[in-house]
C-alpha atoms as a PDB file:
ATOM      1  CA  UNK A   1      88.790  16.538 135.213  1.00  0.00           C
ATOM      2  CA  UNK A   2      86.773  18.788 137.346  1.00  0.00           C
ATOM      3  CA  UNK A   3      83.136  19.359 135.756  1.00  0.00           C
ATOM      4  CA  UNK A   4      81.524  22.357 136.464  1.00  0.00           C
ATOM      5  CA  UNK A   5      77.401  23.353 137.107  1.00  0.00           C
ATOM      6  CA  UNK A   6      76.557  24.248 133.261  1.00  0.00           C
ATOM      7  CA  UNK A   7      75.414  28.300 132.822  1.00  0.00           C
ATOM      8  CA  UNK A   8      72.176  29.009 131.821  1.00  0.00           C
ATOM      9  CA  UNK A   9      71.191  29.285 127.836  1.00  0.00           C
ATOM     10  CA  UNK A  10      75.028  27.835 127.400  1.00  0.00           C
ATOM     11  CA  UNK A  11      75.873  25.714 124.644  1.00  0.00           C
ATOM     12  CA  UNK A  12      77.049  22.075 124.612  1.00  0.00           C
ATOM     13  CA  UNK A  13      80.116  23.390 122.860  1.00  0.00           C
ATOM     14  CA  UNK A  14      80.651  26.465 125.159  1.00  0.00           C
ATOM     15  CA  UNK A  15      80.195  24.401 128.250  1.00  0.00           C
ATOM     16  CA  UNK A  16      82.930  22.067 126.654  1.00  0.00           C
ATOM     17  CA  UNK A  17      85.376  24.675 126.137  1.00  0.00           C
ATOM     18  CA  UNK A  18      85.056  26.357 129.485  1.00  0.00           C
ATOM     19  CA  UNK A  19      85.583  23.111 131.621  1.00  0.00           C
ATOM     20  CA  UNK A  20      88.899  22.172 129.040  1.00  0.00           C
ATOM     21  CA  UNK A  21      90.335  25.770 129.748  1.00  0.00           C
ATOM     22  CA  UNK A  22      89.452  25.457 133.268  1.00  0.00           C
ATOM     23  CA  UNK A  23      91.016  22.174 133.996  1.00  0.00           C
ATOM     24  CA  UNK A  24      94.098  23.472 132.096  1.00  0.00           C
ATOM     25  CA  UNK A  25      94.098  26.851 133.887  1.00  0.00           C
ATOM     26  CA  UNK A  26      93.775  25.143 137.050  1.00  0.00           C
ATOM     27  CA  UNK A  27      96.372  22.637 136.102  1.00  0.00           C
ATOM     28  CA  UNK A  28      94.080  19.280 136.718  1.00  0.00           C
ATOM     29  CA  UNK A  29      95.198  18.805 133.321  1.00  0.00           C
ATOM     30  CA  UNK A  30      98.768  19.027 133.451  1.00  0.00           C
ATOM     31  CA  UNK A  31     101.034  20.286 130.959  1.00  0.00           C
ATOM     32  CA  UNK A  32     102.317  17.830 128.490  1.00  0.00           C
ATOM     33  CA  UNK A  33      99.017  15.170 129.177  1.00  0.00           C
ATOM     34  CA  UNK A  34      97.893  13.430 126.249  1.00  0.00           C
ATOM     35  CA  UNK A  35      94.302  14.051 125.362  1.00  0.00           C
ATOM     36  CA  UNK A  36      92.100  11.606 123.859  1.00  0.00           C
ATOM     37  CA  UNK A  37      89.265  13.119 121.425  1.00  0.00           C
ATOM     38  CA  UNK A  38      86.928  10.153 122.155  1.00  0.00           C
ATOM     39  CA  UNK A  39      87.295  10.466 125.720  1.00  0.00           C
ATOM     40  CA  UNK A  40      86.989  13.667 126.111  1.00  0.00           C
ATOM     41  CA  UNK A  41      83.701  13.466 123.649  1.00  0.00           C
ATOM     42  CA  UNK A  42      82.221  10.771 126.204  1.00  0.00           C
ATOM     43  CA  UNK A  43      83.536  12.714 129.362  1.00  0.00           C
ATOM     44  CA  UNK A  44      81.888  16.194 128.303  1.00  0.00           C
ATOM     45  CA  UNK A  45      78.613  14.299 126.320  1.00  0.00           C
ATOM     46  CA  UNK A  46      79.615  16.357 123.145  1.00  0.00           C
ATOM     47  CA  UNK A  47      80.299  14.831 119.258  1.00  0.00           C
ATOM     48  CA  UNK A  48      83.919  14.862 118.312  1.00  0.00           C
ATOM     49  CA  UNK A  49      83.040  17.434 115.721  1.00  0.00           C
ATOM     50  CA  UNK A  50      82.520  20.387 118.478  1.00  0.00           C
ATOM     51  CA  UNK A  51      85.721  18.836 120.444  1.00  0.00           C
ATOM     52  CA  UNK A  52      87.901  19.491 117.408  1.00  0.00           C
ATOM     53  CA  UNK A  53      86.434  22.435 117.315  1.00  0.00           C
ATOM     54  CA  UNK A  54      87.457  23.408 120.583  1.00  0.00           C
ATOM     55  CA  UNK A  55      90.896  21.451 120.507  1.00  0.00           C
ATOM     56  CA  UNK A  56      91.831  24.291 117.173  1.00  0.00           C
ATOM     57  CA  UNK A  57      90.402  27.253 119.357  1.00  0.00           C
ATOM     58  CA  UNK A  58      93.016  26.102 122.431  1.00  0.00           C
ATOM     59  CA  UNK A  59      95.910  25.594 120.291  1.00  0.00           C
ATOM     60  CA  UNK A  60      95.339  28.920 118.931  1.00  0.00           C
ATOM     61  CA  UNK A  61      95.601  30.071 122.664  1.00  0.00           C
ATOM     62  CA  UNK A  62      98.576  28.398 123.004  1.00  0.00           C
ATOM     63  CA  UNK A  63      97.210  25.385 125.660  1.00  0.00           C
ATOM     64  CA  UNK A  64      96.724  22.439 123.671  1.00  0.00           C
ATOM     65  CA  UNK A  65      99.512  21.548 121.237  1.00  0.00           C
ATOM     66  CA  UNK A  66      98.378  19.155 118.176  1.00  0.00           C
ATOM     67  CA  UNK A  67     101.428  16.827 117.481  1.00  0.00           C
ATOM     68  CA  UNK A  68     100.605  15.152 113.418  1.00  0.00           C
ATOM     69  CA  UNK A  69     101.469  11.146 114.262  1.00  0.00           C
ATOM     70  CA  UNK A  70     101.754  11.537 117.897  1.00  0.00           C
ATOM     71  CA  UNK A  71      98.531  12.938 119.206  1.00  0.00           C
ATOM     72  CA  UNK A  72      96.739  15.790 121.177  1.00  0.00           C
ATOM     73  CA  UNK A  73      98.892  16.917 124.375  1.00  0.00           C
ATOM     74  CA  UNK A  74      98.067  20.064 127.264  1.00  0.00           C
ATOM     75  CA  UNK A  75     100.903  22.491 125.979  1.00  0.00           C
ATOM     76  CA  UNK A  76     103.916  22.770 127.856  1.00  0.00           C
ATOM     77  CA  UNK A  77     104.685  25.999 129.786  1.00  0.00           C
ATOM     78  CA  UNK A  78     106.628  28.085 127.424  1.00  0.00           C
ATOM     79  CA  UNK A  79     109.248  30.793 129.445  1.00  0.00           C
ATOM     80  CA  UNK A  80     109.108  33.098 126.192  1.00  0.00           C
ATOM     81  CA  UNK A  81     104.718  33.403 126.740  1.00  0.00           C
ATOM     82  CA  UNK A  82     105.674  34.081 130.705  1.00  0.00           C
ATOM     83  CA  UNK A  83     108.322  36.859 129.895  1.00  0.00           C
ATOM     84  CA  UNK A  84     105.613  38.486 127.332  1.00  0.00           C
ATOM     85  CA  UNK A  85     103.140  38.534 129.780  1.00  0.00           C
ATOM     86  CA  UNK A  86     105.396  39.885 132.567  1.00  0.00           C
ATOM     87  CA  UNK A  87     106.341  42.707 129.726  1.00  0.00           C
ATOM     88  CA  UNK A  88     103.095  43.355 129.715  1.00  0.00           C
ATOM     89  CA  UNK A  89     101.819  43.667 132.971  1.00  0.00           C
ATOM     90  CA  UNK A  90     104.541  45.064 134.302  1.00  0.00           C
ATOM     91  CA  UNK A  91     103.430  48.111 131.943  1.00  0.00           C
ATOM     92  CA  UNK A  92      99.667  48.218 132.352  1.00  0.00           C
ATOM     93  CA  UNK A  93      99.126  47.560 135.742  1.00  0.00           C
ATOM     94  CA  UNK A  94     101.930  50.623 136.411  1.00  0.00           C
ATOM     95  CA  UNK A  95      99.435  52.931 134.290  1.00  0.00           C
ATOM     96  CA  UNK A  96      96.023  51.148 136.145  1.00  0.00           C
ATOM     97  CA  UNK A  97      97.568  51.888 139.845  1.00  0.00           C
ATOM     98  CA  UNK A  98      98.334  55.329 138.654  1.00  0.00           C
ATOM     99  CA  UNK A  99      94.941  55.622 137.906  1.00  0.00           C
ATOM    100  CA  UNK A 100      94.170  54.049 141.004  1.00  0.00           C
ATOM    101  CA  UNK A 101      95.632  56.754 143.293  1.00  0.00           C
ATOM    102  CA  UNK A 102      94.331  59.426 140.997  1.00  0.00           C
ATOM    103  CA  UNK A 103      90.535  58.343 141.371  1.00  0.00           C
ATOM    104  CA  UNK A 104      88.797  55.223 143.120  1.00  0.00           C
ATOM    105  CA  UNK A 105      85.804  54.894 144.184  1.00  0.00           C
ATOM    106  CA  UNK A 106      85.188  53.592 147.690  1.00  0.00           C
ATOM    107  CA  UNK A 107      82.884  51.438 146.848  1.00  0.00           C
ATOM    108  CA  UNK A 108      85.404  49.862 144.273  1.00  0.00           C
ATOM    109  CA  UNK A 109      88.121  49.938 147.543  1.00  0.00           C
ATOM    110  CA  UNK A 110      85.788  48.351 149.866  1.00  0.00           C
ATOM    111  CA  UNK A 111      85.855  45.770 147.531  1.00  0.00           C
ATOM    112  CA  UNK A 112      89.232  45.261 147.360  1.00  0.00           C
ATOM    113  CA  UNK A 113      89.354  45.120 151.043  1.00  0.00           C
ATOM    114  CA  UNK A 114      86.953  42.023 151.142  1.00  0.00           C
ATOM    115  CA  UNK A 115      88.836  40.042 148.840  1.00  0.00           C
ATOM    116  CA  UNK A 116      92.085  40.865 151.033  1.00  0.00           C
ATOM    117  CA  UNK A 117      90.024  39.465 153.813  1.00  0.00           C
ATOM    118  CA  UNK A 118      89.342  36.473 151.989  1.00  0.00           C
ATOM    119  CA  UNK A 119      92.851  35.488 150.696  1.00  0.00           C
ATOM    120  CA  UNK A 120      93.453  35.856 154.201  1.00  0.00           C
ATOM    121  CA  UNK A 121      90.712  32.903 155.380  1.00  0.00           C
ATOM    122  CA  UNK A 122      92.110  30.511 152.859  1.00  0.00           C
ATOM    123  CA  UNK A 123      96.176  31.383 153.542  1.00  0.00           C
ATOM    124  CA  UNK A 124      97.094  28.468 155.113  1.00  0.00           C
ATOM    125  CA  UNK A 125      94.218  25.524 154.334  1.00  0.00           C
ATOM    126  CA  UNK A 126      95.470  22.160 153.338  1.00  0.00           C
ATOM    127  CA  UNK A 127      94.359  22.265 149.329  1.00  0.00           C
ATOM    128  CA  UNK A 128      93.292  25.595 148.746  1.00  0.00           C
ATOM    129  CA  UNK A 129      95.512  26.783 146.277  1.00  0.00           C
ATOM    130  CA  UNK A 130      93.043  26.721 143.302  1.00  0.00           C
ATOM    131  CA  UNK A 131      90.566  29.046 145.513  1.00  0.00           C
ATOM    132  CA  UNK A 132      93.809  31.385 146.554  1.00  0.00           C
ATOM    133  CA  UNK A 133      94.942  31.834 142.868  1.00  0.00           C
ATOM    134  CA  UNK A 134      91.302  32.798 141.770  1.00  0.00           C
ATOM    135  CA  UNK A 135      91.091  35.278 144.553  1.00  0.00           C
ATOM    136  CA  UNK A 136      94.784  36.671 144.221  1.00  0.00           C
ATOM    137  CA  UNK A 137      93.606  37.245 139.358  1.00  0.00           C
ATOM    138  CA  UNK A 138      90.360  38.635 141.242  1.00  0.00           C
ATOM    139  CA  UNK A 139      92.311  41.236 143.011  1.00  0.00           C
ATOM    140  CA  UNK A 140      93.570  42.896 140.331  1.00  0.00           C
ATOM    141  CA  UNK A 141      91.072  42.677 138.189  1.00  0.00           C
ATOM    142  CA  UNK A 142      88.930  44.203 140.839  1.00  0.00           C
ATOM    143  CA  UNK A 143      91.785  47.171 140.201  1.00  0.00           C
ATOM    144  CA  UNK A 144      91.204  47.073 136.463  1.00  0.00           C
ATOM    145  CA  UNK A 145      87.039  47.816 137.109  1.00  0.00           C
ATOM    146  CA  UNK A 146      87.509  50.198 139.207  1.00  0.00           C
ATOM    147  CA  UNK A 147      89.229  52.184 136.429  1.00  0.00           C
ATOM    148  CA  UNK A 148      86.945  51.225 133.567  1.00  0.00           C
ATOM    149  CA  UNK A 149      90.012  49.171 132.224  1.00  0.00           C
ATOM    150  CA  UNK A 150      87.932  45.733 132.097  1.00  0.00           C
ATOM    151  CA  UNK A 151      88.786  45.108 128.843  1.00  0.00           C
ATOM    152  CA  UNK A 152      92.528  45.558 129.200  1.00  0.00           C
ATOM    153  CA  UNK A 153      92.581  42.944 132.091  1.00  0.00           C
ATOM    154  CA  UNK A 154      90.828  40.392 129.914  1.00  0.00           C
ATOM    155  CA  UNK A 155      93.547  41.196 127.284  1.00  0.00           C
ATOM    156  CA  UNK A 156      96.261  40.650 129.949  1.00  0.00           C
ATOM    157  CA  UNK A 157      94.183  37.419 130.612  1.00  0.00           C
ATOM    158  CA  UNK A 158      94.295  36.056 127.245  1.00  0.00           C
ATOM    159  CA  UNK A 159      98.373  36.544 126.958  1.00  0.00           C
ATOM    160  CA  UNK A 160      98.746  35.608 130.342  1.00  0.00           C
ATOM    161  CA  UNK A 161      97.915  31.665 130.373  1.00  0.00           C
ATOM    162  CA  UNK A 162     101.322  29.910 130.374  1.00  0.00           C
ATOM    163  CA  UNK A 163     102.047  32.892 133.295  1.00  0.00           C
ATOM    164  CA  UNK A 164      99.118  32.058 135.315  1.00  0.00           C
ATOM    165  CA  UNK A 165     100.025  28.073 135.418  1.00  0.00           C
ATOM    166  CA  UNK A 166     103.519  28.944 136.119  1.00  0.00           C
ATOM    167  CA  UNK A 167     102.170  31.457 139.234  1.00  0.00           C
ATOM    168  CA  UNK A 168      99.863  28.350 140.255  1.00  0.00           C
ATOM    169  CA  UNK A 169     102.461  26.278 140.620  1.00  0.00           C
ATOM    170  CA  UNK A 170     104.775  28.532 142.201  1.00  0.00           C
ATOM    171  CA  UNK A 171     102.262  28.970 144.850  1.00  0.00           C
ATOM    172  CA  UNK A 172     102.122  25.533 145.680  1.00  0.00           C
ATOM    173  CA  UNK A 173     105.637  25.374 146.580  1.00  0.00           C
ATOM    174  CA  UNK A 174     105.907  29.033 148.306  1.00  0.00           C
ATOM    175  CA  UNK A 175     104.480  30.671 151.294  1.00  0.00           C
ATOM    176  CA  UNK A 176     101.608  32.909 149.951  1.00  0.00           C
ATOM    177  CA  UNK A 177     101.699  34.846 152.998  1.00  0.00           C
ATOM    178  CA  UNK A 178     104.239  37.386 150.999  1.00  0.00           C
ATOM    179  CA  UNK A 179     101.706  37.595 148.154  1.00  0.00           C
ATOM    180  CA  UNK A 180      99.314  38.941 150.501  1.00  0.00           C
ATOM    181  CA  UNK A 181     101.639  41.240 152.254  1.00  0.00           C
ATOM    182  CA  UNK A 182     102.282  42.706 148.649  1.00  0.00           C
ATOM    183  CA  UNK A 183      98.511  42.729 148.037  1.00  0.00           C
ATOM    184  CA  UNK A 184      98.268  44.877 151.672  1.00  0.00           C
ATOM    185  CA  UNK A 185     100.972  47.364 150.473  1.00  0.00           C
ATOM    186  CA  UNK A 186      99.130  48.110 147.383  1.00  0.00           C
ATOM    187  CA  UNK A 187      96.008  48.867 148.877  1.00  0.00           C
ATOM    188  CA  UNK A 188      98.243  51.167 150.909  1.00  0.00           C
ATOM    189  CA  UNK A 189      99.238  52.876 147.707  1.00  0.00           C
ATOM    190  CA  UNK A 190      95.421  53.585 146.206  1.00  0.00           C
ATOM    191  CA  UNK A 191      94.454  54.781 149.484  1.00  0.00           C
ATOM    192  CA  UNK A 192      97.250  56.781 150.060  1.00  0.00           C
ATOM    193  CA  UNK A 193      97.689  57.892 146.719  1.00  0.00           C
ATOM    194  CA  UNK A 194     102.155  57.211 146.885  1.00  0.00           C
ATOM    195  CA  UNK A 195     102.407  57.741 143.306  1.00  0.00           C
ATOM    196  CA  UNK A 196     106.279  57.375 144.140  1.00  0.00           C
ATOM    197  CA  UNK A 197     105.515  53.942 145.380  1.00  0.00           C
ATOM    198  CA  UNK A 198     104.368  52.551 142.216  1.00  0.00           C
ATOM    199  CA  UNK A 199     107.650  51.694 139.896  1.00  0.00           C
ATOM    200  CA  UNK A 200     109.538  49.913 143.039  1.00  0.00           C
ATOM    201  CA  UNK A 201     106.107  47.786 144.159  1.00  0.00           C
ATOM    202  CA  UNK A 202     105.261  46.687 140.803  1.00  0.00           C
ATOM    203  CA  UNK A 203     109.310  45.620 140.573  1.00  0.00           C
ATOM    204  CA  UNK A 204     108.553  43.802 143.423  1.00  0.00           C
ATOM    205  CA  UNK A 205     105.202  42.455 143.009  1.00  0.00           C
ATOM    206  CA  UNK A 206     104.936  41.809 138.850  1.00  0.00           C
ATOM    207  CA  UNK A 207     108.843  41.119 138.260  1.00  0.00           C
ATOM    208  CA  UNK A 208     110.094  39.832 141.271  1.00  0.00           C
ATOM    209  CA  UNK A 209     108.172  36.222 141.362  1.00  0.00           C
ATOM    210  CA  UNK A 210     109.009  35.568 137.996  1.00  0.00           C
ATOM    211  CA  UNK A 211     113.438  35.590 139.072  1.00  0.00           C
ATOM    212  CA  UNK A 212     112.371  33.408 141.914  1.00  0.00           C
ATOM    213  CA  UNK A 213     110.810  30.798 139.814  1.00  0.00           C
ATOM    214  CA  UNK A 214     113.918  30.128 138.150  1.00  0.00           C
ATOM    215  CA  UNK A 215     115.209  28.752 141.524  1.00  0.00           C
ATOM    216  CA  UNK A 216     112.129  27.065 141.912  1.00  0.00           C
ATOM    217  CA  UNK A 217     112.400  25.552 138.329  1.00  0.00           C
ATOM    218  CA  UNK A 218     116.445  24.487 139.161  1.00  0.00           C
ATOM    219  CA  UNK A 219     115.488  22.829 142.446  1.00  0.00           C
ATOM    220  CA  UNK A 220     112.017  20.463 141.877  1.00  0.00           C
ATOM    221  CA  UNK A 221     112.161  18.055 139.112  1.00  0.00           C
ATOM    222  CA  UNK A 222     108.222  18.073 139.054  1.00  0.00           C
ATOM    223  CA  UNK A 223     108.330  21.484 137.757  1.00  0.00           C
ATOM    224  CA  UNK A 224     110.971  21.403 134.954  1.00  0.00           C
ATOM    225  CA  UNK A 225     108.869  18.215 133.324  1.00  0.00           C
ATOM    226  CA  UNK A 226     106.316  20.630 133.125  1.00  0.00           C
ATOM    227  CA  UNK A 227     108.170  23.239 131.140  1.00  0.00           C
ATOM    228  CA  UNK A 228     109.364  23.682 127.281  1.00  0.00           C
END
C-alpha cells in the first residue's frame, strides 16, 4: 500500500479510510485481494474497531466485498456499476459542456489549459499512469467548477468507482495520446462555443472507451481476473 502525508486536524479513522480508497482507486490494491483486518490495523496504526468501521463504509461503496466464512476481498470490477456510470455521464457532462459554451470564465479556461499542458509532460513517462489518470478526473472536474456544478461531479465520483479502475487500467494498456487529443477538441468546443459539437464528442469521448474495453477485456487475461 501507498501511505500518504496525513491532513491536518484529520482523524486516525479518516486518514484510514482515505489511504484504503486510495490504494483501491489507484488499483495498488487490486480487485479481488484478500484483506486482512489485523494487518491492515498494524499497517495504518488504527484499532480494528475503526477498520471495521471503514471496511462497512467501502462495501457500502461497492469496493470492498465482505464474504461470511471466506474473508474480506477488494471488490471485483462489476460491468453493470461501469454501464451506470457511463449512463450517467454521458448525460451530465452533455448538459455541463452546454453550459460550458454558454458561459466560462477565462480564468476557469486558463485553467483548463494548464492541466492540458500537464497531461501533456507526463504522456509518455515510464510509470506515470496514476499521475495521468488524476490529471485526465481533474480535467473535467475543472469543467464541473467552472459551472458551479461541483457537487454533481462528486456525485458522478461516488457512482463512478468500478468505472474509474476500469479507465485506469485501460490506460495502461492504450496509448493516452488519443485521450488528450479528445481533451484538445473539447477545449475547442468551450472556446468556440460548437454547441453542435457536443452529442458526437461526448459519443466519442464518454461512450466510445467503454466498447473498446471489451476488446481489451477479450484479449489480456490480466484484465478479465480482475472483473465480475
Amino acid at each position: 500500500m501507498i501511505f500518504y502525508e496525513k491532513k491536518q486536524k484529520e482523524t486516525g479513522k479518516e486518514y484510514a479510510y482515505r489511504v484504503l480508497k486510495g490504494n483501491i482507486m489507484s488499483l495498488e490494491l487490486k480487485p479481488g485481494e484478500l484483506l486482512s483486518e489485523s494487518d491492515l490495523s498494524e499497517k495504518l496504526n488504527i484499532s480494528r474497531t475503526p477498520i471495521r468501521e471503514i471496511i462497512m463504509i467501502l462495501k457500502g461503496e461497492h469496493l470492498i466485498e465482505v464474504k461470511p466464512q471466506a474473508g474480506t476481498y477488494v471488490s471485483l470490477i462489476d460491468r453493470e456499476l461501469i454501464d451506470e456510470a457511463i449512463f450517467m455521464r454521458k448525460l451530465l457532462e452533455k448538459g455541463v459542456l452546454e453550459e460550458a459554451c454558454i458561459e466560462f470564465s477565462e480564468e476557469m479556461f486558463m485553467e483548463l489549459e494548464k492541466n492540458l499542458f500537464a497531461q501533456k509532460l507526463v504522456l509518455n513517462k515510464d510509470c506515470q499512469e496514476n499521475e495521468f489518470h488524476n490529471l485526465d478526473k481533474e480535467f473535467h472536474r475543472l469543467i464541473f467548477i467552472g459551472c458551479n456544478k461541483i457537487n454533481i461531479w462528486e456525485s458522478i465520483m461516488k457512482i463512478s468507482t468500478h468505472y474509474n479502475r476500469m479507465r485506469l487500467l485501460s490506460e495502461r494498456k492504450i496509448d493516452k495520446a488519443l485521450i488528450v487529443k479528445q481533451h484538445e477538441e473539447m477545449l475547442s468546443i468551450i472556446k468556440n462555443k460548437e454547441l453542435n459539437k457536443i452529442d458526437e464528442y461526448i459519443e466519442k469521448h464518454i461512450v466510445g472507451p467503454s466498447k473498446e474495453w471489451n476488446k481489451l477485456i477479450n484479449d489480456n487475461e490480466e484484465i478479465r481476473r480482475y472483473l465480475k
